[in-house]
Structure formats: structure tokens, C-alpha cells
Protein backbone atom coordinates (compact mmCIF):
# COMPACT_ATOMS: atom_id res chain seq x y z
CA UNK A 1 45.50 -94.60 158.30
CA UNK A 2 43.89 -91.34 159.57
CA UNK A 3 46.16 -92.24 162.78
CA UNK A 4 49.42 -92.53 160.90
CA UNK A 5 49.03 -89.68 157.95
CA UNK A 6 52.69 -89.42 157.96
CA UNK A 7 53.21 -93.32 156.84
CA UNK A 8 49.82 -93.28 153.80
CA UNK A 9 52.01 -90.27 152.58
CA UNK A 10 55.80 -92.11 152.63
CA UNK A 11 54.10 -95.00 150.85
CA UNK A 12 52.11 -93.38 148.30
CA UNK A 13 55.36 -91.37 147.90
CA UNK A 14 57.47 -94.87 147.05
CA UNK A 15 54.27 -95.95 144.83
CA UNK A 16 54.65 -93.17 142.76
CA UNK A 17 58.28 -93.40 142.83
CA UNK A 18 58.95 -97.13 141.79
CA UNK A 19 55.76 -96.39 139.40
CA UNK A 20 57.98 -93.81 137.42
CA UNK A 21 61.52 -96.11 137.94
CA UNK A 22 59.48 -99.28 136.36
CA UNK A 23 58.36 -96.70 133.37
CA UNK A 24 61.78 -95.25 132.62
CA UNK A 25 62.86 -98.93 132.21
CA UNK A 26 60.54 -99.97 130.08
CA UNK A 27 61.20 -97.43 127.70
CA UNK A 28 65.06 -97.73 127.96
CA UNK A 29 64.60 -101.13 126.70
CA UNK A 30 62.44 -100.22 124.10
CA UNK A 31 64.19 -97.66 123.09
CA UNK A 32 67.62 -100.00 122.83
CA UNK A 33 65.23 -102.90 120.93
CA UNK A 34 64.48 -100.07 118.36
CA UNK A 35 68.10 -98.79 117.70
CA UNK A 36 69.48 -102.57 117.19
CA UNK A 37 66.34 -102.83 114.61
CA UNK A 38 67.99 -99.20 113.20
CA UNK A 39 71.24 -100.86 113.13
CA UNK A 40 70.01 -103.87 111.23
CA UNK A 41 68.52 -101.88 108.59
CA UNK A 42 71.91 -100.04 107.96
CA UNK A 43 74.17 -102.96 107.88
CA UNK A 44 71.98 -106.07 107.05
CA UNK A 45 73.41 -109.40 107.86
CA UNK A 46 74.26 -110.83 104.43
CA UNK A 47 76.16 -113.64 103.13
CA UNK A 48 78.17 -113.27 99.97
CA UNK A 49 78.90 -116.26 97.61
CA UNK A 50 82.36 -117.76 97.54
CA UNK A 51 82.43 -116.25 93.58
CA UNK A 52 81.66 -112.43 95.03
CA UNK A 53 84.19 -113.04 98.00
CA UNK A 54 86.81 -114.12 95.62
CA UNK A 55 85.62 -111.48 93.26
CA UNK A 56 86.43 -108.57 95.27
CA UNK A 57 89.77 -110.19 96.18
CA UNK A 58 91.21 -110.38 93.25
CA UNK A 59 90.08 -106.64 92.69
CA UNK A 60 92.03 -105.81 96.11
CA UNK A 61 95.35 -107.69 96.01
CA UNK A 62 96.05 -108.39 92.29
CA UNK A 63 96.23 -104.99 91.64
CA UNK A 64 98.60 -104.44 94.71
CA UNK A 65 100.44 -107.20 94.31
CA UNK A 66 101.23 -106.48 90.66
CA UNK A 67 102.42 -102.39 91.10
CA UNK A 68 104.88 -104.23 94.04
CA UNK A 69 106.37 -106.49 91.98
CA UNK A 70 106.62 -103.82 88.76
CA UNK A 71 108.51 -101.39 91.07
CA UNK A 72 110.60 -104.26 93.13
CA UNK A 73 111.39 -105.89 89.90
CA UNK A 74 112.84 -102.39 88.44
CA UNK A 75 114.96 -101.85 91.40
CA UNK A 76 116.09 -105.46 90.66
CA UNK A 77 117.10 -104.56 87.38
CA UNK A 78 118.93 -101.49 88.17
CA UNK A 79 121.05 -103.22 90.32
CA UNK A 80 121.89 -106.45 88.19
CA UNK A 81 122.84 -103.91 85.40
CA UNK A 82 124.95 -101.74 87.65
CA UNK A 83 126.72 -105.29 88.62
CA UNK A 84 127.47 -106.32 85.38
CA UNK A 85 129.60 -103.37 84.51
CA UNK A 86 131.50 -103.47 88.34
CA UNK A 87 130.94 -106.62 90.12
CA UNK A 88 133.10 -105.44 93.46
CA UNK A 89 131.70 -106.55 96.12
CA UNK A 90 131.60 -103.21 98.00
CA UNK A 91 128.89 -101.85 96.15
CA UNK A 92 125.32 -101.30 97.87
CA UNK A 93 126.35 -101.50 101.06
CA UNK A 94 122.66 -99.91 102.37
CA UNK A 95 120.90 -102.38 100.55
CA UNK A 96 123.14 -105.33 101.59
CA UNK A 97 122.43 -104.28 105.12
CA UNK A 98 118.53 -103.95 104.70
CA UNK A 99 118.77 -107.01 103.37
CA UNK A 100 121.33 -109.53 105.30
CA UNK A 101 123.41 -110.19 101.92
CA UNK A 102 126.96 -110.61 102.66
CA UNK A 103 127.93 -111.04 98.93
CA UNK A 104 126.62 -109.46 95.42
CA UNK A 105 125.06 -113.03 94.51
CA UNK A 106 122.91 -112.74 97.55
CA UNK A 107 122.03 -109.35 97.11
CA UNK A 108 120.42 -110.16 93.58
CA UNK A 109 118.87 -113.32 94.94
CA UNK A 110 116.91 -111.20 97.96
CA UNK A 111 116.12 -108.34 95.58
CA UNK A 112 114.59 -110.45 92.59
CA UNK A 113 110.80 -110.58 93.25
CA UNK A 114 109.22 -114.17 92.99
CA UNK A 115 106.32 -114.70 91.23
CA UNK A 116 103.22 -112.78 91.98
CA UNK A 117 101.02 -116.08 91.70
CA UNK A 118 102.93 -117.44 95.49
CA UNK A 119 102.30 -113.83 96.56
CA UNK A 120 98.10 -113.42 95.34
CA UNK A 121 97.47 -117.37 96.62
CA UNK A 122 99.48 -116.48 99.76
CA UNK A 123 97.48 -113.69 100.66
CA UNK A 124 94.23 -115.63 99.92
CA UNK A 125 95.62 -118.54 102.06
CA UNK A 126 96.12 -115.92 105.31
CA UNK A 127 93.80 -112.99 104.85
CA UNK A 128 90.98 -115.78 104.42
CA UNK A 129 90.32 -114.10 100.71
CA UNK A 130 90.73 -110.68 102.62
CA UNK A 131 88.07 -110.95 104.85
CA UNK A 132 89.75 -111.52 108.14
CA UNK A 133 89.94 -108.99 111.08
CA UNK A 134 93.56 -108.33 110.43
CA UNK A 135 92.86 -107.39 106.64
CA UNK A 136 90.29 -105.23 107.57
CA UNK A 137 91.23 -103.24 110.58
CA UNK A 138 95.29 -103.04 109.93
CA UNK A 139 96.13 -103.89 105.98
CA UNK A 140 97.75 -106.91 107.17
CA UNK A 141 97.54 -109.22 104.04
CA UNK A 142 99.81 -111.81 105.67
CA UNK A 143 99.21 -112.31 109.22
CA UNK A 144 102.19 -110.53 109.82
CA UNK A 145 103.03 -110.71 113.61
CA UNK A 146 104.92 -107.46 115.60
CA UNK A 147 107.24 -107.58 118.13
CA UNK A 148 107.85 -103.99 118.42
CA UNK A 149 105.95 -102.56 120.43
CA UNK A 150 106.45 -98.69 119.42
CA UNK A 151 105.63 -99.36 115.71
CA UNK A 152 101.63 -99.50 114.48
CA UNK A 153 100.04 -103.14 115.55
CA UNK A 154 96.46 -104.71 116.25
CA UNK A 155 96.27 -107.27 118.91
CA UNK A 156 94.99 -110.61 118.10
CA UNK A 157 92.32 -112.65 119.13
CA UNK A 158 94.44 -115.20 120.51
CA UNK A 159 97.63 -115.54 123.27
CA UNK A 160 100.54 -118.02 123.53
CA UNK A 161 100.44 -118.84 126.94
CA UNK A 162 100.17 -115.52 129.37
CA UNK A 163 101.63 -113.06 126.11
CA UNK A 164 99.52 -111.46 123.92
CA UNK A 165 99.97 -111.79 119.70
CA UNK A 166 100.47 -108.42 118.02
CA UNK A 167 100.23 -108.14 114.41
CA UNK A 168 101.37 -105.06 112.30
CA UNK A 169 99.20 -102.08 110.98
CA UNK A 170 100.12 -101.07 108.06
CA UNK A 171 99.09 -97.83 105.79
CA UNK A 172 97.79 -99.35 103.01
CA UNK A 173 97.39 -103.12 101.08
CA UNK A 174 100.45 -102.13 99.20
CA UNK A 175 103.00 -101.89 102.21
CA UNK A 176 101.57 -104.97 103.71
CA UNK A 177 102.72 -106.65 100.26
CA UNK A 178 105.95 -104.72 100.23
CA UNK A 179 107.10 -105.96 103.92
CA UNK A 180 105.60 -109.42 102.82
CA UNK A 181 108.12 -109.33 99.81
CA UNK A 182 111.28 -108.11 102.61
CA UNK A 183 110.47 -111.14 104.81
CA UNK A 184 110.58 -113.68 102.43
CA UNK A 185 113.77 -111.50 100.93
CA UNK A 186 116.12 -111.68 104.08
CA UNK A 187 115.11 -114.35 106.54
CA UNK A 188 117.16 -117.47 106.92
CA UNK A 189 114.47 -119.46 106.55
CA UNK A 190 113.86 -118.83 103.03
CA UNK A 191 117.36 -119.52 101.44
CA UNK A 192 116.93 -121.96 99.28
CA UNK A 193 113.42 -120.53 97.97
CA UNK A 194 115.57 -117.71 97.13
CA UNK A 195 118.42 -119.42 95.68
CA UNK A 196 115.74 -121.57 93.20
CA UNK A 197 114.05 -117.96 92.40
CA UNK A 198 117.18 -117.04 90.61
CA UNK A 199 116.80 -120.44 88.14
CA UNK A 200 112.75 -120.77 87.54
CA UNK A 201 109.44 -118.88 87.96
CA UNK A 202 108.03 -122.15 88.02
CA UNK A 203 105.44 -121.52 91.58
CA UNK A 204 104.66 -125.12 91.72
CA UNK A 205 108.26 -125.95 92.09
CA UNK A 206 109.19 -122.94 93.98
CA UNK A 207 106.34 -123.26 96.72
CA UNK A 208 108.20 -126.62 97.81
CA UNK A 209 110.58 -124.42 99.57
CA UNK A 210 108.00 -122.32 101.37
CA UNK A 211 107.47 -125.41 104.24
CA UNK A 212 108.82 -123.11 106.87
CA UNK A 213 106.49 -120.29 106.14
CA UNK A 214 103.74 -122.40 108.20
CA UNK A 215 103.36 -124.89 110.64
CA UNK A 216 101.89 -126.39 108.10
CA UNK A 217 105.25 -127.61 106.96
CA UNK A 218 105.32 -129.81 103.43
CA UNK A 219 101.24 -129.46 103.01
CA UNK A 220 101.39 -125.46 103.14
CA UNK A 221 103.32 -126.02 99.29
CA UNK A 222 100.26 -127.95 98.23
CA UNK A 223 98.09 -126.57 99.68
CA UNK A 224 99.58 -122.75 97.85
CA UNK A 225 99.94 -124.66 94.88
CA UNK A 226 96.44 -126.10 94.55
CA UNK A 227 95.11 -122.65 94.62
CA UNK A 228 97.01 -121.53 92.05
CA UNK A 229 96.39 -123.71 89.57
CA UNK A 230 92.56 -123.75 90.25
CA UNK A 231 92.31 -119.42 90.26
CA UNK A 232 94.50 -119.75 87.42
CA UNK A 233 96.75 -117.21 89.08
CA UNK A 234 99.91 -118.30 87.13
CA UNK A 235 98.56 -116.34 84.45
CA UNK A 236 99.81 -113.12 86.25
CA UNK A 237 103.36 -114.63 86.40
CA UNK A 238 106.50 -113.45 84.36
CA UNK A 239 106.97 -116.03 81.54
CA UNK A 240 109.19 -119.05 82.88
CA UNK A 241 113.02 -118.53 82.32
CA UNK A 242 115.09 -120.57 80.09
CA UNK A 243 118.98 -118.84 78.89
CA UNK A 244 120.50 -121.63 80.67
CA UNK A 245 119.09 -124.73 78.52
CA UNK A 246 119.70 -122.51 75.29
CA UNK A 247 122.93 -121.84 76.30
CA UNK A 248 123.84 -125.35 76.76
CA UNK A 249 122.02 -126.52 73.26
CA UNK A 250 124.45 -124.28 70.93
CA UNK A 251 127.42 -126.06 71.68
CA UNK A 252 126.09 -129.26 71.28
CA UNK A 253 124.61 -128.46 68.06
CA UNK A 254 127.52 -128.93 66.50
CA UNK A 255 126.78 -132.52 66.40
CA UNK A 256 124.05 -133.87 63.88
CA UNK A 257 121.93 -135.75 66.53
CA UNK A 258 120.70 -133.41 68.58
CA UNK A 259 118.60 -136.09 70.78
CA UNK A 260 120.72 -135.34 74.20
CA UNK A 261 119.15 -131.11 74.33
CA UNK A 262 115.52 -133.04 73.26
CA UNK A 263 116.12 -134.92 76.74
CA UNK A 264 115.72 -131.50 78.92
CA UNK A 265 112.19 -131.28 78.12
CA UNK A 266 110.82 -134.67 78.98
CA UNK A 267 112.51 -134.04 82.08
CA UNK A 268 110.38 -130.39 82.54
CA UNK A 269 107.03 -132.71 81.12
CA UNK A 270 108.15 -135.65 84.31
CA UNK A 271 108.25 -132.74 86.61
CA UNK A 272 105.03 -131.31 85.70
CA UNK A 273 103.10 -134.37 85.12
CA UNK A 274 104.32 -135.09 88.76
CA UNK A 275 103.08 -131.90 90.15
CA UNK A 276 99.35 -131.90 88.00
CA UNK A 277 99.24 -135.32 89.93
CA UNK A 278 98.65 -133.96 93.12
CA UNK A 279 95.76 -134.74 95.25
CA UNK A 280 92.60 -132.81 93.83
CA UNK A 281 91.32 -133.08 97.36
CA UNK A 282 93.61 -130.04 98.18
CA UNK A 283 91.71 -127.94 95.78
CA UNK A 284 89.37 -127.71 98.67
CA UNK A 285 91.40 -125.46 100.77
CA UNK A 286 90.10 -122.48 98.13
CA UNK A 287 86.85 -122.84 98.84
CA UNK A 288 86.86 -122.65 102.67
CA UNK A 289 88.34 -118.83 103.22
CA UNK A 290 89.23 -120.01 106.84
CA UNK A 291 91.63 -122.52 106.02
């Protein structure tokens, strides 16, 4: 070594070197163990029960859902009175355009609000009892897709083929419920839900005639349905409507047997007996947020 004091001093040199490297590691690791631990403490990994998840839903979106259907039903109001007195059809022609109607009739049937049961077991259906990603990071109650590309949106998890999902961001839980209310208000799909609207607030009869909602089809109705009737969300629904059967009784009561009107409501107890006799097994789908 005493020949070659040039070399002893390159490798004591690299000793001390790749001594200090292998220390600064070790303590970078360390270090990064100890802030995960930190991060643990702060936000501990707990489950909730399916009672607290469904708990704090109901606090979120019932709320919500009932201030958007108060102020869509006023507006709904307003404009069937304003009707009644002049029924041209050149009146409204904004809201006609916002909302596809080509006549009066439709106008009313896109503006009336449907029950807030479809719209509370509808979010709990596609927010996964507003726990999913799009809930949380963009107010999207509904899985709302976007295909504009210069408004607010979150990309999804997921692609169709080589394009990439978008869904929309909204400001707040209420806006979410207030577009949620426009789809269902002016696409084609929806016609006939909205034409029934107009003649019952009946849910489990009107969620028949959401099967295009979901590619789901037929099932998505039961499916809605059985978790309304097991959350009891029906109870937050306008009371059923019924001028039409009056209406037709007074006439008739002219004559003394008056069985024929008594007919119209073993026809309402068929229906319901025939819709309590679902399959139970689709109460299920409430207890399994991801379905």
C-alpha cells in the first residue's frame, strides 16, 4: 500500500462515501415509514356500519332533494296557473326551448317534479349511498356523464374502448339534483314516465318507466322500488293524486247503487297487492352500496 498511497486514499475515499450514501438511505426510509404511521393516526382506516352510511345519506340528499323539488314544484305552479287563464300556445317560449316541449301539455309534463322518493332511492342506487368518488370529489349524485369538454368534469376510473368517461362537477349536491331533475325533464327517453307523472305520484308504478335510465333495463324499476319501500322513502312524497276518480263518481251518483265508482279501488288494491309481491330478494340491492 505504502507503494500505491494514491489508490489506499481513492478507496478509503469511496468507503467513506458509499458509508454516508447507505446512511442517508436508511434514514429516508425511516423517515417515510414514520410519516405513513403520522398519516394513519390522522385518518384511521375505519369501517362504518351500513346504519351510519345510510345515516349520513339521508342527512345529505333528503334535505337537497326536498328544497329542489319545493322550488321546481313552485315554478310548476306558476306556470299551470298562468295557463289556465291563457292557454295559447306561444307562451314560454324560453322555457319550451330549455326544455324540448313543442306544446303547453308538454311543457307542464317536463316542469312537474316527480316524486322525491325515485329521486332520494336514485341517488342511493348511483352515488353508492354517497360514498362514491364521483359524490365526493365533483357533487355528482347521479353518475352524470359530460361530453363537453369546456364545462367542469372529473374523469372516471374507467374507458369505453380507447375514450375516456367524463362525468360532471358540479357546485354543490343541490345542482347535481337540479340537472338530475332537467334530464329526466327533456330527454326522449323518458316520455312516457313523464306523461304517467301528470296522472299518479304512485313511485312504484312510475319507476316501471325508468327501464331506460340503466342498462339495467326492467330490473333497475325493482330494483328503485325495493329501496323505497324498505327506507320508507315514500313518506317524503306528495300525497297520491285523485280529482280524476272524484270527478267521475259525481255523475254517477245520481244513481242509487253506487257499486260501479266502489270498483276503482279494488283495481288500485290489485295493483298494489301486485307490486308488494315483488321478490324480497331485491331488497338486497340496499344493503350492498356498490350495487
Amino acid at each position: 500500500m505504502k507503494k500505491y498511497p494514491f489508490l489506499s486514499m481513492t478507496l478509503i475515499v469511496i468507503f467513506f462515501v458509499l458509508l454516508i450514501i447507505t446512511s442517508l438511505w436508511l434514514r429516508s426510509e425511516k423517515g417515510q415509514e414514520k410519516k405513513e404511521d403520522q398519516i394513519k393516526e390522522v385518518i384511521p382506516e375505519t369501517k362504518i356500519s351500513v346504519q351510519e352510511k345510510k345515516a349520513r345519506f339521508k342527512a345529505t340528499i333528503i334535505p337537497a332533494v326536498n328544497q329542489v323539488h319545493t322550488e321546481l314544484m313552485k315554478q310548476y305552479q306558476k306556470v299551470a296557473d298562468s295557463l289556465q287563464s291563457d292557454d295559447s300556445n306561444d307562451q314560454y317560449p324560453e322555457l319550451k326551448k330549455k326544455y324540448k316541449a313543442t306544446s303547453n301539455e308538454e311543457l307542464l309534463m317536463a316542469l312537474k317534479p316527480h316524486p322525491q322518493s325515485i329521486a332520494i332511492a336514485q341517488a342511493a342506487m348511483e352515488s353508492s349511498w354517497a360514498t362514491s368518488r364521483f359524490f365526493r370529489e365533483a357533487n355528482n349524485v347521479y353518475g352524470v356523464w359530460s361530453f363537453n369538454e369546456n364545462e367542469p368534469r372529473l374523469a372516471a376510473g374507467e374507458k369505453r374502448g380507447k375514450k375516456t368517461i367524463w362525468v360532471k362537477k358540479y357546485n354543490s349536491v343541490e345542482a347535481s339534483i337540479r340537472d338530475y331533475y332537467r334530464t329526466l325533464a327533456r330527454g326522449s327517453a323518458y316520455k312516457e314516465f313523464r306523461a304517467l307523472k301528470m296522472e299518479t305520484n304512485d313511485p312504484y308504478a312510475l319507476v316501471k318507466k325508468l327501464d331506460r335510465y340503466s342498462e339495467k333495463g326492467a330490473e333497475y324499476g325493482k330494483e328503485l322500488a325495493a329501496i323505497i319501500r324498505f327506507n320508507k322513502f315514500d313518506a317524503n312524497d306528495p300525497p297520491e293524486l285523485e280529482p280524476e276518480p272524484e270527478a267521475e263518481s259525481e255523475p254517477e251518483a245520481e244513481s242509487e247503487p253506487e257499486q260501479e265508482p266502489e270498483q276503482e279501488p279494488e283495481q288500485k288494491s290489485e295493483l298494489e297487492s301486485e307490486l308488494e309481491s315483488e321478490p324480497e330478494s331485491a331488497r338486497a340491492i340496499q344493503l350492498n352500496p356498490s350495487s
